[in-house]
Structures are given as structure tokens and as C-alpha cells.
Protein backbone atom coordinates (compact mmCIF):
# COMPACT_ATOMS: atom_id res chain seq x y z
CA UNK A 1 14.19 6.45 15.95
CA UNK A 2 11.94 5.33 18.70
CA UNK A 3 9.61 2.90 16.83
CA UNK A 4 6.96 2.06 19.50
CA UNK A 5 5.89 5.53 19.49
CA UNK A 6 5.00 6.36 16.19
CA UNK A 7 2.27 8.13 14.50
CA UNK A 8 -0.50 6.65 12.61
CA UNK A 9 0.61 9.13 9.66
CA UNK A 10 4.27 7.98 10.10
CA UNK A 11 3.10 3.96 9.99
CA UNK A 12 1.20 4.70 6.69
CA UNK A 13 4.39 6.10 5.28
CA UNK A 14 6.33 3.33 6.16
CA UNK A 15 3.75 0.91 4.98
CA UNK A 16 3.05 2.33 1.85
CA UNK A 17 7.10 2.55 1.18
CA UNK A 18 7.42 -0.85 2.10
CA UNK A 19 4.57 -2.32 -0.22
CA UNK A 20 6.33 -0.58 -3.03
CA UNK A 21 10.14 -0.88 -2.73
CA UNK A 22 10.12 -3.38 0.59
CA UNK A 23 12.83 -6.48 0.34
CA UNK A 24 12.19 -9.70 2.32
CA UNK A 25 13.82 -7.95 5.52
CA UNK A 26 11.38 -5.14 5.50
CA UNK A 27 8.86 -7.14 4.28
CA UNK A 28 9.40 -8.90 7.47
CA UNK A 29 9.14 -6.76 9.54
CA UNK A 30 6.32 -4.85 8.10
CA UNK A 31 4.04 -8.11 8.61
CA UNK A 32 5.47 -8.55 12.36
CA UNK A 33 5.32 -4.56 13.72
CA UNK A 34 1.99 -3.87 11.76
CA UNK A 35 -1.77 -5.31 12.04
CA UNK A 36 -2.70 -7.01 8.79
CA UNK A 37 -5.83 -4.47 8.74
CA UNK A 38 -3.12 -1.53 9.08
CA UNK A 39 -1.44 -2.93 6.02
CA UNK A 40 -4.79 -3.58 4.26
CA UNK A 41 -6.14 -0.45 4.68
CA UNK A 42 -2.62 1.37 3.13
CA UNK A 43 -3.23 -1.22 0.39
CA UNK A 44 -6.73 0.22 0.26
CA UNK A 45 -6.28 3.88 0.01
CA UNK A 46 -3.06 4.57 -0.99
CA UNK A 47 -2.54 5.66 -4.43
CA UNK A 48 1.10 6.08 -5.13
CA UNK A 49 1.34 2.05 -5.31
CA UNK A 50 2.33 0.60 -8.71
CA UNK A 51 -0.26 -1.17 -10.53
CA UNK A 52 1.90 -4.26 -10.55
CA UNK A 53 2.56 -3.80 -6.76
CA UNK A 54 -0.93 -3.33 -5.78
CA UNK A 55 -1.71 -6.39 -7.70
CA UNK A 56 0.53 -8.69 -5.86
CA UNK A 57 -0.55 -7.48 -2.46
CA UNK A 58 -4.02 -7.74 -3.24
CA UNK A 59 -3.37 -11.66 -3.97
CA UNK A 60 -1.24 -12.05 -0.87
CA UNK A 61 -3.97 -10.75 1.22
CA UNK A 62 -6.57 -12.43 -0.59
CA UNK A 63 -8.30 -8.97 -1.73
CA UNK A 64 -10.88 -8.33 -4.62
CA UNK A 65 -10.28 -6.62 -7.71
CA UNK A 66 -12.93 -3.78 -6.19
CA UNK A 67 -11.16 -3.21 -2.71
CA UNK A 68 -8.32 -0.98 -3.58
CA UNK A 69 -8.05 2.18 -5.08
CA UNK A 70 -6.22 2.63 -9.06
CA UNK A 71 -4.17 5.68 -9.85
CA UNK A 72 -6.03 8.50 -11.81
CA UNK A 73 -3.89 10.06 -14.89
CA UNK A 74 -4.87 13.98 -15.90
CA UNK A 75 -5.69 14.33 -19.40
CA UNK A 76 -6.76 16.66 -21.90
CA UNK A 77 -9.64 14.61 -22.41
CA UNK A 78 -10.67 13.86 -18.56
CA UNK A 79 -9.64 11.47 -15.98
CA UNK A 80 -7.75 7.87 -17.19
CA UNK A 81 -8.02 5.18 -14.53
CA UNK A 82 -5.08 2.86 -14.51
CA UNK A 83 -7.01 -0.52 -14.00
């Protein structure tokens, strides 16, 4: 796979993956190929993170509670926010 050339859609895949299930290798090289306002802004709109991941990222960057978006769960009874 030619990395230089990707897609902004393939770069928030492999952001998004690597914010979730990243070790320190890809972790590594996520923070070395990618801006940290590419990063940010997966951390930002990207709701298939785990709460727990979200949580940490949002402290590494230095990131208010309000900046990122939570998961929604369907309910009978509405939406449930997972804050």
C-alpha cells in the first residue's frame, strides 16, 4: 500500500482504528504520519470510539469534556447518550 497517497476517507479510517485498538508502534506512527488537527478532528467526530478511549485521548490532547462527540444508544424510550 502506497501510503503517501491516501485519501482523506482512508486516513480517518486508519485514525479512528488506531485511537481504538492502536499499540505503541501504531500509536507511533499515527502521531508522526498525521497532523495533530487530523487526529483531533477523528477524535471529534467519530463515534465508534469507546467511551474509555475517547476519554484518554481527550486528556492526551488536552481536550474539553464538550469537544467530542458521545455514542447515542436506540431505545424504546428515545435516545441514551453515553456520557
Amino acid at each position: 500500500m502506497d501510503f503517501k497517497n491516501l485519501s482523506e476517507k482512508d486516513s480517518y479510517f486508519i485514525i479512528n482504528r488506531l485511537l481504538e485498538h492502536g499499540d505503541e508502534t501504531g500509536v507511533k506512527y499515527m502521531l508522526k504520519t498525521f497532523s495533530s488537527e487530523e487526529i483531533i478532528q477523528v477524535l471529534k467526530t467519530s463515534r465508534n470510539l469507546s467511551f474509555r478511549s475517547k476519554n484518554f485521548w481527550k486528556l492526551f490532547f488536552k481536550l474539553n469534556d464538550k469537544a467530542c462527540t458521545h455514542k447515542q444508544y436506540p431505545t424504546p424510550y428515545g435516545t441514551y447518550y453515553q456520557s
